[in-house]
PDB file of N, CA and C in Angstrom:
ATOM      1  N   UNK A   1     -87.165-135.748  52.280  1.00  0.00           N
ATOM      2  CA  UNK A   1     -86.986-135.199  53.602  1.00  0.00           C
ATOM      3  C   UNK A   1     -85.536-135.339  54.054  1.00  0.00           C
ATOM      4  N   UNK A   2     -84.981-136.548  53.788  1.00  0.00           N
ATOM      5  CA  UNK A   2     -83.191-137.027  53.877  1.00  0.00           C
ATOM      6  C   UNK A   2     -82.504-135.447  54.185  1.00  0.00           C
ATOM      7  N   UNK A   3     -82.987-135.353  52.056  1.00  0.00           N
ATOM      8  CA  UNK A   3     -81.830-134.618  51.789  1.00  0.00           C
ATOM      9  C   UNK A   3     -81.976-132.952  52.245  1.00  0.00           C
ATOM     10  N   UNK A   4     -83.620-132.457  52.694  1.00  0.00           N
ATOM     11  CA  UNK A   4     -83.347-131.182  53.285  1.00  0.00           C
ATOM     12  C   UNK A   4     -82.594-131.513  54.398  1.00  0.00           C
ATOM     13  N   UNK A   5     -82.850-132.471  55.147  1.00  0.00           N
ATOM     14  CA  UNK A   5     -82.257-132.403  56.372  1.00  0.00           C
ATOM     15  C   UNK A   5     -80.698-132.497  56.348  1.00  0.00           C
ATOM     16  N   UNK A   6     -80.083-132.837  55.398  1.00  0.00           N
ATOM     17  CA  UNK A   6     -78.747-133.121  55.065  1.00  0.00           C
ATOM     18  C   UNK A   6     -77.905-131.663  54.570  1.00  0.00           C
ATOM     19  N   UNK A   7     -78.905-131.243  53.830  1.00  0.00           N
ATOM     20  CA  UNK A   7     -78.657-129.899  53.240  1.00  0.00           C
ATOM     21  C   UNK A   7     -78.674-128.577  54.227  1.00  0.00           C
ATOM     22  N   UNK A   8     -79.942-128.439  55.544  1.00  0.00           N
ATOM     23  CA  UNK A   8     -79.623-128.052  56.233  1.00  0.00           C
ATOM     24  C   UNK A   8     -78.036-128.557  57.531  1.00  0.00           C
ATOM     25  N   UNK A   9     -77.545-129.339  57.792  1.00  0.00           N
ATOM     26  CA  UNK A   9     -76.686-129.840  58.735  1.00  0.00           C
ATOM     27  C   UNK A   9     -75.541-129.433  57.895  1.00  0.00           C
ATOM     28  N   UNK A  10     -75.263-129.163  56.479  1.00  0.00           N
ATOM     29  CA  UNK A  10     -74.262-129.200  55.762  1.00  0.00           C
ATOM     30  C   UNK A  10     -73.560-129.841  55.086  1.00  0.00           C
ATOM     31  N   UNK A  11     -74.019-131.283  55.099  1.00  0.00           N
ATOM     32  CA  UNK A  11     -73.526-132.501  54.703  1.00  0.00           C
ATOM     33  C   UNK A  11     -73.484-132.392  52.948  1.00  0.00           C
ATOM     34  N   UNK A  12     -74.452-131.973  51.949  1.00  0.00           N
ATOM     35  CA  UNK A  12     -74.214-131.912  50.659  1.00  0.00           C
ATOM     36  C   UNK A  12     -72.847-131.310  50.447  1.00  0.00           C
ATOM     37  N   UNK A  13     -72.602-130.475  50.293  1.00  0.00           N
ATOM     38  CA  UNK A  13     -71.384-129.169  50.520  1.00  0.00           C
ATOM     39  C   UNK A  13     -70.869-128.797  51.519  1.00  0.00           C
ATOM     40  N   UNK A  14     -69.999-128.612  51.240  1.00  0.00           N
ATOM     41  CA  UNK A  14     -69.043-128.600  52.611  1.00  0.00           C
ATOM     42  C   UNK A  14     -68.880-126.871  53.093  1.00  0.00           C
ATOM     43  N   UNK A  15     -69.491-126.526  54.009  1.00  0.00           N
ATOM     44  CA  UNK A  15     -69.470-125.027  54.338  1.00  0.00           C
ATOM     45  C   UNK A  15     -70.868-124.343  53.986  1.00  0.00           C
ATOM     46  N   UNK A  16     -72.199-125.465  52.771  1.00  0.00           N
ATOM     47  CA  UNK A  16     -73.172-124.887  52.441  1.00  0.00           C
ATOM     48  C   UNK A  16     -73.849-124.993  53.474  1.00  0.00           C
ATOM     49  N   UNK A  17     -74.799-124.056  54.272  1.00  0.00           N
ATOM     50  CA  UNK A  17     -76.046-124.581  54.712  1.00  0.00           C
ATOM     51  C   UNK A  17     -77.447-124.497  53.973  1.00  0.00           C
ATOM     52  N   UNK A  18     -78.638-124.400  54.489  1.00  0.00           N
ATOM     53  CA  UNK A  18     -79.950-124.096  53.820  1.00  0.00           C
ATOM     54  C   UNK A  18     -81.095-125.068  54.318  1.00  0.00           C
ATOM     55  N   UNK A  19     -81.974-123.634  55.005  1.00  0.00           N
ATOM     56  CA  UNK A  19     -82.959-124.051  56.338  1.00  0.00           C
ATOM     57  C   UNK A  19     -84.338-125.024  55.245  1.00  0.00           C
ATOM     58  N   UNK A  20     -84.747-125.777  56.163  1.00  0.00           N
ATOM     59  CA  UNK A  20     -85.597-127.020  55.595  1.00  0.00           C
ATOM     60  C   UNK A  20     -86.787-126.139  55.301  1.00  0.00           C
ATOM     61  N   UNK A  21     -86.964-125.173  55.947  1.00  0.00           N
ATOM     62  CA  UNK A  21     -87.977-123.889  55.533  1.00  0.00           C
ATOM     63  C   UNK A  21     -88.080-123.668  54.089  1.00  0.00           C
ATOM     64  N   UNK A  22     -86.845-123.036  54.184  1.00  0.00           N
ATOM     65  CA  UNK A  22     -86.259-122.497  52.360  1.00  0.00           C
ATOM     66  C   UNK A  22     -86.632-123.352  51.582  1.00  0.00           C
ATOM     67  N   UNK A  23     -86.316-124.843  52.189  1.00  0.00           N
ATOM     68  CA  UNK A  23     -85.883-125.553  50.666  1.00  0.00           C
ATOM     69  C   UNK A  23     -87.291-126.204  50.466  1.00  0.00           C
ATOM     70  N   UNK A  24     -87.684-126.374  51.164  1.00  0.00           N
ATOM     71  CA  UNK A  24     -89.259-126.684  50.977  1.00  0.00           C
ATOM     72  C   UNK A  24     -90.409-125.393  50.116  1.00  0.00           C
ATOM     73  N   UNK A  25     -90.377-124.226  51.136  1.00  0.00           N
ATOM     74  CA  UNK A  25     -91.055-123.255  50.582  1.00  0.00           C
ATOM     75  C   UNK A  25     -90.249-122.377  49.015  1.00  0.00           C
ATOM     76  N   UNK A  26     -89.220-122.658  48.879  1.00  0.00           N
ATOM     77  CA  UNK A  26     -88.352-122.077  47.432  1.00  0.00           C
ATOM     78  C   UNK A  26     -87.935-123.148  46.761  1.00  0.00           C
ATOM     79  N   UNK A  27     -87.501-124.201  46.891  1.00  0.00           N
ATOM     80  CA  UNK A  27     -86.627-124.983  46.062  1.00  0.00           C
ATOM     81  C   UNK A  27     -87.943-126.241  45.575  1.00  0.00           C
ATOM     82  N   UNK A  28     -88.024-126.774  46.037  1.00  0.00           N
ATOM     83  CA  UNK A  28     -88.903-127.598  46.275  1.00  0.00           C
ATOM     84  C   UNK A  28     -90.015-127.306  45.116  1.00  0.00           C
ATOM     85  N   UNK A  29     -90.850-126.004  45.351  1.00  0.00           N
ATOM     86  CA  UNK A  29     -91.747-125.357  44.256  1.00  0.00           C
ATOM     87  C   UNK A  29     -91.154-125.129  43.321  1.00  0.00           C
ATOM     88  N   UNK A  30     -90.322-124.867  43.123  1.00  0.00           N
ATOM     89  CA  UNK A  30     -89.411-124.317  41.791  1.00  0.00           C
ATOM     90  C   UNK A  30     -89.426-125.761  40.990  1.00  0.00           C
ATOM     91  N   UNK A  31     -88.926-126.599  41.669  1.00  0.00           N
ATOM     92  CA  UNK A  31     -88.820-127.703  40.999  1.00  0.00           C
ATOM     93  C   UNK A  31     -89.622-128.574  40.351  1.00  0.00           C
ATOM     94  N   UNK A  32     -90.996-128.017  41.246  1.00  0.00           N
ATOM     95  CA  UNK A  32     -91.991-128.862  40.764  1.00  0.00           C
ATOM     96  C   UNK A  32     -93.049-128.095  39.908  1.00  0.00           C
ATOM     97  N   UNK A  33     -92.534-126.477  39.581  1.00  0.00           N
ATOM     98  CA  UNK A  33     -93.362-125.633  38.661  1.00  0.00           C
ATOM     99  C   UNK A  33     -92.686-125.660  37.465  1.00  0.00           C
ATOM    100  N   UNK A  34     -91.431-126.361  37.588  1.00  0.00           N
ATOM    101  CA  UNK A  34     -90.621-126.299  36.370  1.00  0.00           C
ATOM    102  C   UNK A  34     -90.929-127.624  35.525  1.00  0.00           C
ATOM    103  N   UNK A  35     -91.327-128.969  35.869  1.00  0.00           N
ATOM    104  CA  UNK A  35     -91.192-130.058  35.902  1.00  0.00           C
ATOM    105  C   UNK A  35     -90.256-130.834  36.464  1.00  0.00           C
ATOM    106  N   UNK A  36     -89.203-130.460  37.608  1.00  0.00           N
ATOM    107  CA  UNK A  36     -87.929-131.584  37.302  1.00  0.00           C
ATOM    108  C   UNK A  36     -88.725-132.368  38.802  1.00  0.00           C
ATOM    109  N   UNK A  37     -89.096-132.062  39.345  1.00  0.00           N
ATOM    110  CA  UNK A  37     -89.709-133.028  39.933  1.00  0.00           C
ATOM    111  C   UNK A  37     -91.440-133.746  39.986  1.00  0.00           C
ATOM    112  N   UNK A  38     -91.892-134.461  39.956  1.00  0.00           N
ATOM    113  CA  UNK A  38     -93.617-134.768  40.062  1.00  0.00           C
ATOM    114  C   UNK A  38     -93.604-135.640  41.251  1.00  0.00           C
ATOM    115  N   UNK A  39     -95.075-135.461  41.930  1.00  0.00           N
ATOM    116  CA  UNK A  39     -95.499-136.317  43.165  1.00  0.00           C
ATOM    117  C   UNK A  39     -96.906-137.011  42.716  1.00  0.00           C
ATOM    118  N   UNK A  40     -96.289-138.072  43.430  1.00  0.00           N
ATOM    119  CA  UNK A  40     -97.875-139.286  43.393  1.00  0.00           C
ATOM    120  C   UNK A  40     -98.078-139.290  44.512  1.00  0.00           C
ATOM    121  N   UNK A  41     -99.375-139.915  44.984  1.00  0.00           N
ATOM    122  CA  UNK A  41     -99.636-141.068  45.998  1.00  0.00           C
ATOM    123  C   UNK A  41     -99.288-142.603  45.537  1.00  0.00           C
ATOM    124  N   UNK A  42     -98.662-143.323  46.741  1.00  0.00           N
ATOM    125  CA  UNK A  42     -98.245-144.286  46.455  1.00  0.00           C
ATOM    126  C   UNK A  42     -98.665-144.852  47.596  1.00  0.00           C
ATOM    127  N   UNK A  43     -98.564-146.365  47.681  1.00  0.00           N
ATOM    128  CA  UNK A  43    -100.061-147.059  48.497  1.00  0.00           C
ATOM    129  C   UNK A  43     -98.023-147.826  49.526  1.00  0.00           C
ATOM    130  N   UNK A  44     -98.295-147.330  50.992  1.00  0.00           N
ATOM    131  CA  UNK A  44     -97.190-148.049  51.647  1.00  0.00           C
ATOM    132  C   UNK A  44     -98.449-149.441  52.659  1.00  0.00           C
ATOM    133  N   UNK A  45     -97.764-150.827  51.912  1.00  0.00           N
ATOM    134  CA  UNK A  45     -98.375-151.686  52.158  1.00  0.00           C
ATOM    135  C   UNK A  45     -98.150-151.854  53.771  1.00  0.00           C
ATOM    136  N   UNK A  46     -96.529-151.697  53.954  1.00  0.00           N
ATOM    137  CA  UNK A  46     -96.362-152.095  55.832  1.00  0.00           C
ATOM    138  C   UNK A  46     -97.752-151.252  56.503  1.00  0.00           C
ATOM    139  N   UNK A  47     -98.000-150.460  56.136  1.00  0.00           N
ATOM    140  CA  UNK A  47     -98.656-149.004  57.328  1.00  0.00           C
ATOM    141  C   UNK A  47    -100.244-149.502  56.553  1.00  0.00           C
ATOM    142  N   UNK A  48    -100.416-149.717  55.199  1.00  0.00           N
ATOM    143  CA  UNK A  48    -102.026-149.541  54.177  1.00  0.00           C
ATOM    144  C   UNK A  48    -102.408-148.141  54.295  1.00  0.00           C
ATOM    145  N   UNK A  49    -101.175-147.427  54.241  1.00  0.00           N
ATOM    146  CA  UNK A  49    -101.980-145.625  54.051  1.00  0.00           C
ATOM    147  C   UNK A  49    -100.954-145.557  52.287  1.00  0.00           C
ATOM    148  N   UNK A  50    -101.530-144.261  52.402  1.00  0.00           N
ATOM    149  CA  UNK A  50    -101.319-143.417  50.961  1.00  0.00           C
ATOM    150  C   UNK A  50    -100.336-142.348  51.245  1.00  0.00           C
ATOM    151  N   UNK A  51     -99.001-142.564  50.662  1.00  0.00           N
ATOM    152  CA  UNK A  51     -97.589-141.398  51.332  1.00  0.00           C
ATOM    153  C   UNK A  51     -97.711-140.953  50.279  1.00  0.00           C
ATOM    154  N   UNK A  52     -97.297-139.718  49.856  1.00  0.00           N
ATOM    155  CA  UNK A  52     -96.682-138.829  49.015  1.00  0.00           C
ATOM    156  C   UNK A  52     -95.280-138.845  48.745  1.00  0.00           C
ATOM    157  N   UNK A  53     -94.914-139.345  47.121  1.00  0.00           N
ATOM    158  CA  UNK A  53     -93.678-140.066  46.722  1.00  0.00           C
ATOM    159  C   UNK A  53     -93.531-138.318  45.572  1.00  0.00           C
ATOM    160  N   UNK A  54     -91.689-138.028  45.714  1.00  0.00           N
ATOM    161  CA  UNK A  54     -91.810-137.246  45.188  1.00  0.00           C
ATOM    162  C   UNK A  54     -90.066-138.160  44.113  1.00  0.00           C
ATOM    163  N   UNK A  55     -90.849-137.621  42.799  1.00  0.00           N
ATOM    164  CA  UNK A  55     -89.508-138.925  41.886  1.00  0.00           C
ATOM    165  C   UNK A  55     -89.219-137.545  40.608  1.00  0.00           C
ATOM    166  N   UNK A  56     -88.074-137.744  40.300  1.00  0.00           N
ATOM    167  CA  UNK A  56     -87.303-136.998  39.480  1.00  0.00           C
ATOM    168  C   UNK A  56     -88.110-137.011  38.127  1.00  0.00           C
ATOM    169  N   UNK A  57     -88.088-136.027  37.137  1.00  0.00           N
ATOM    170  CA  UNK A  57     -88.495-136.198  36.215  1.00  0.00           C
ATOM    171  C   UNK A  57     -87.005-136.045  34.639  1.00  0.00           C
ATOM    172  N   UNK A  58     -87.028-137.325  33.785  1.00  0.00           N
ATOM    173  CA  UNK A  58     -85.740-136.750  32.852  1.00  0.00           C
ATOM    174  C   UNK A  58     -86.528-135.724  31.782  1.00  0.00           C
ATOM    175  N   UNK A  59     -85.779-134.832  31.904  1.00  0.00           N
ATOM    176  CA  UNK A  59     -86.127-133.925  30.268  1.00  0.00           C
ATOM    177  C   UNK A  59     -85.963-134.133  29.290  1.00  0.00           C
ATOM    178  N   UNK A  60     -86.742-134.235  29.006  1.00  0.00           N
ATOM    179  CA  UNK A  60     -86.813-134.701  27.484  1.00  0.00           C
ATOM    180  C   UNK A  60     -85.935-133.305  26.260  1.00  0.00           C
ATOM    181  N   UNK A  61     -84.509-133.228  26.170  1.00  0.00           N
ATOM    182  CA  UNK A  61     -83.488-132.397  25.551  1.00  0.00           C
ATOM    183  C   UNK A  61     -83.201-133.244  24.884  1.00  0.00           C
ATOM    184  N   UNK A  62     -82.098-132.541  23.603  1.00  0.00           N
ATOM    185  CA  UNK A  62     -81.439-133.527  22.547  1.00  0.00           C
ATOM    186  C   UNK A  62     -80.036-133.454  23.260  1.00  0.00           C
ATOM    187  N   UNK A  63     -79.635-134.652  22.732  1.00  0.00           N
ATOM    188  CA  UNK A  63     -78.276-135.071  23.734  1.00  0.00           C
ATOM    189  C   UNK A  63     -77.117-134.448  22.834  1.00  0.00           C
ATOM    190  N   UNK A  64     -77.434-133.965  21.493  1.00  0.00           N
ATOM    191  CA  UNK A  64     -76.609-133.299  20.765  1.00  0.00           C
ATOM    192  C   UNK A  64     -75.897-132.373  21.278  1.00  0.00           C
ATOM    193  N   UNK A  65     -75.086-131.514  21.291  1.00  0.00           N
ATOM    194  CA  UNK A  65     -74.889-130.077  21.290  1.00  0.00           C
ATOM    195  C   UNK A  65     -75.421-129.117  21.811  1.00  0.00           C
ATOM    196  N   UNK A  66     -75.601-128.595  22.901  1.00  0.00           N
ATOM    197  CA  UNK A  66     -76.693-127.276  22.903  1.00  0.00           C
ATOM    198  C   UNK A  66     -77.055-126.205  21.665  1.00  0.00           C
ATOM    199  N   UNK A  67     -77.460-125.265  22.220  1.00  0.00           N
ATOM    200  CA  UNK A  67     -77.752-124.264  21.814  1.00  0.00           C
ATOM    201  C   UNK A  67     -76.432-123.446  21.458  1.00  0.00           C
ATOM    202  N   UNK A  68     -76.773-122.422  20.471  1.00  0.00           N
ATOM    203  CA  UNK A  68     -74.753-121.711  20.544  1.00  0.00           C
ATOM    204  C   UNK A  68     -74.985-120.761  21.586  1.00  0.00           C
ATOM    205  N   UNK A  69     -73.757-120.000  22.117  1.00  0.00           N
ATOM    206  CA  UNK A  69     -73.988-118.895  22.897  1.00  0.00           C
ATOM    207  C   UNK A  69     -74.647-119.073  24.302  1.00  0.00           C
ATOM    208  N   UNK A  70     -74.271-118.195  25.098  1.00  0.00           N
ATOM    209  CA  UNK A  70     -74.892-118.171  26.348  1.00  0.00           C
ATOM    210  C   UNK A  70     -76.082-117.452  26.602  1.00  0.00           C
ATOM    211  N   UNK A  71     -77.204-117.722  26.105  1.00  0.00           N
ATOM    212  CA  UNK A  71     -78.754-117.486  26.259  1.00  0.00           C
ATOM    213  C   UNK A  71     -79.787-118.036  27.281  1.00  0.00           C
ATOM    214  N   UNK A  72     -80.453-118.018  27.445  1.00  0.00           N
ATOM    215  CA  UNK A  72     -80.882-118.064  28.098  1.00  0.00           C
ATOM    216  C   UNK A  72     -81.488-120.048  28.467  1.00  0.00           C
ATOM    217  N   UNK A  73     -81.767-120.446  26.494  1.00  0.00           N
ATOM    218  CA  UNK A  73     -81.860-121.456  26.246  1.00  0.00           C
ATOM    219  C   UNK A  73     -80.430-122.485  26.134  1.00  0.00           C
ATOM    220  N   UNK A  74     -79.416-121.802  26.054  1.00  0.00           N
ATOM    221  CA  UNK A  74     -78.204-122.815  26.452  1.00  0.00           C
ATOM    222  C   UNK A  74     -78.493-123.011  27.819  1.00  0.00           C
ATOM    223  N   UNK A  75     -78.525-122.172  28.945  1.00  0.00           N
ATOM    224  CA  UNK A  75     -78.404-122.375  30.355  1.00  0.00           C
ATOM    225  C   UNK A  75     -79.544-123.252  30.474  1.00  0.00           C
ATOM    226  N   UNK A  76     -80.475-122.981  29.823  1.00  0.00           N
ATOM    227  CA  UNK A  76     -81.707-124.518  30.438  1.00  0.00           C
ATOM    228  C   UNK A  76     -81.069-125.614  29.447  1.00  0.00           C
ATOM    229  N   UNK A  77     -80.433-126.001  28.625  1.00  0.00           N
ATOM    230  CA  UNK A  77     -80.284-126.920  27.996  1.00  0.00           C
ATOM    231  C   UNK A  77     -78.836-127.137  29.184  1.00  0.00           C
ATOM    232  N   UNK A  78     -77.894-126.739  29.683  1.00  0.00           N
ATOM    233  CA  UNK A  78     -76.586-127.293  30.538  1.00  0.00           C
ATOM    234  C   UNK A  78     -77.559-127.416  32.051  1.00  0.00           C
ATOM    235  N   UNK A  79     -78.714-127.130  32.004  1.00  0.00           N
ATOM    236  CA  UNK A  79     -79.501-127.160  33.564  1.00  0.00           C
ATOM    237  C   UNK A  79     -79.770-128.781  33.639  1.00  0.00           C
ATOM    238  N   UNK A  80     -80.483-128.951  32.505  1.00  0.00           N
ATOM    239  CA  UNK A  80     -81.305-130.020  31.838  1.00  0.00           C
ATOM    240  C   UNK A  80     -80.434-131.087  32.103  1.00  0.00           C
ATOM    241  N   UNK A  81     -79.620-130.675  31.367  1.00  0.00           N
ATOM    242  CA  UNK A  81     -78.303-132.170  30.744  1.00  0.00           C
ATOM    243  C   UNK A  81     -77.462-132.816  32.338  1.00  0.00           C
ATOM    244  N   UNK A  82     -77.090-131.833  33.210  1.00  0.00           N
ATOM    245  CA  UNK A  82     -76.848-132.027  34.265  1.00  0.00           C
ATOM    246  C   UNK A  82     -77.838-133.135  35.120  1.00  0.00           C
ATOM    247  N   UNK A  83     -79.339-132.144  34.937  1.00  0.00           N
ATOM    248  CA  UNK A  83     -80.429-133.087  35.721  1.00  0.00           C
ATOM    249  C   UNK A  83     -80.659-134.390  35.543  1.00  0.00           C
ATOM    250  N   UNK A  84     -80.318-134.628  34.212  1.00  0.00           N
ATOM    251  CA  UNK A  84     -80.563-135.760  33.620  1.00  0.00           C
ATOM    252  C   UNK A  84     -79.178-137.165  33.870  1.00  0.00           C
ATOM    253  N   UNK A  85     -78.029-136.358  33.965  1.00  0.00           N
ATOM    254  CA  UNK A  85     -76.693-137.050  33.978  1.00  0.00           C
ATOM    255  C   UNK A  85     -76.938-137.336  35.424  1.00  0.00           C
ATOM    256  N   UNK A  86     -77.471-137.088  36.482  1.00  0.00           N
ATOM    257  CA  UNK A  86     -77.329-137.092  37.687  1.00  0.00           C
ATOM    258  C   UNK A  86     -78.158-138.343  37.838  1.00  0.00           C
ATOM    259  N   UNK A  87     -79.170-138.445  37.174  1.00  0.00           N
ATOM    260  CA  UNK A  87     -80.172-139.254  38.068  1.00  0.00           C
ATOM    261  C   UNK A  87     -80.262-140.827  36.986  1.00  0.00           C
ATOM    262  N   UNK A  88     -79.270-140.746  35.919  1.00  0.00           N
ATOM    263  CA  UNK A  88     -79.083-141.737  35.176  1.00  0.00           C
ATOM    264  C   UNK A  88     -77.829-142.338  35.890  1.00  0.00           C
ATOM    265  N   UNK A  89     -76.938-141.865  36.597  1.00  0.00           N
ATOM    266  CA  UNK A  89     -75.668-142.249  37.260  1.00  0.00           C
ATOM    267  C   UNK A  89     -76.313-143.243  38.315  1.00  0.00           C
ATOM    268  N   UNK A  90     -77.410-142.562  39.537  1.00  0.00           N
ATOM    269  CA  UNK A  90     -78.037-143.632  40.449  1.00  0.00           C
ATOM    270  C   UNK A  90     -79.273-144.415  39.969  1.00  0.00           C
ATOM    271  N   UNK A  91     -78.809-144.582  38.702  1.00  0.00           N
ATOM    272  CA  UNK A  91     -80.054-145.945  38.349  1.00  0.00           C
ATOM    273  C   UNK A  91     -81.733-145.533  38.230  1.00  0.00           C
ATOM    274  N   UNK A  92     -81.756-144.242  38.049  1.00  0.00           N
ATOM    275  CA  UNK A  92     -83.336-143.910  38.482  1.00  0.00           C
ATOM    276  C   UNK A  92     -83.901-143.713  36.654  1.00  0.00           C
TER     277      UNK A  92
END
């Protein structure tokens, strides 16, 4: 929730905006029809309810080399490698 709200105000990019609408109803699904994201229930002890935790998923790519050429499968393999470099940088 942070980061739509951050993303709408402009704070990711400087000059980007993008309504919490969008990124929920487009980005959000995308992400989670693709795999890069999955949601649990997770038990929040302060409250004893059941929140909905949404946690990155790494892809499982070879760290080798891509693909040759700009196909369709290089661009998911530099999508991938990115997703993965990102969320190994903050410890996840």
């Amino acid at each position: 929730m942070q980061f739509a709200k951050d993303l709408e105000q402009g704070k990711i990019e400087s000059g980007f905006t993008y309504s919490i609408k969008n990124f929920y109803a487009k980005i959000r699904r995308r992400l989670l029809d693709l795999g890069f994201l999955t949601f649990d229930y997770k038990m929040d002890y302060n409250k004893g309810d059941k929140i909905l935790v949404y946690e990155p998923t790494v892809q499982p790519i070879p760290t080798w080399r891509g693909p040759p050429g700009w196909s369709f499968y290089r661009l998911s393999w530099e999508l991938c490698t990115k997703w993965n470099d990102e969320f190994k940088r903050k410890g996840k």
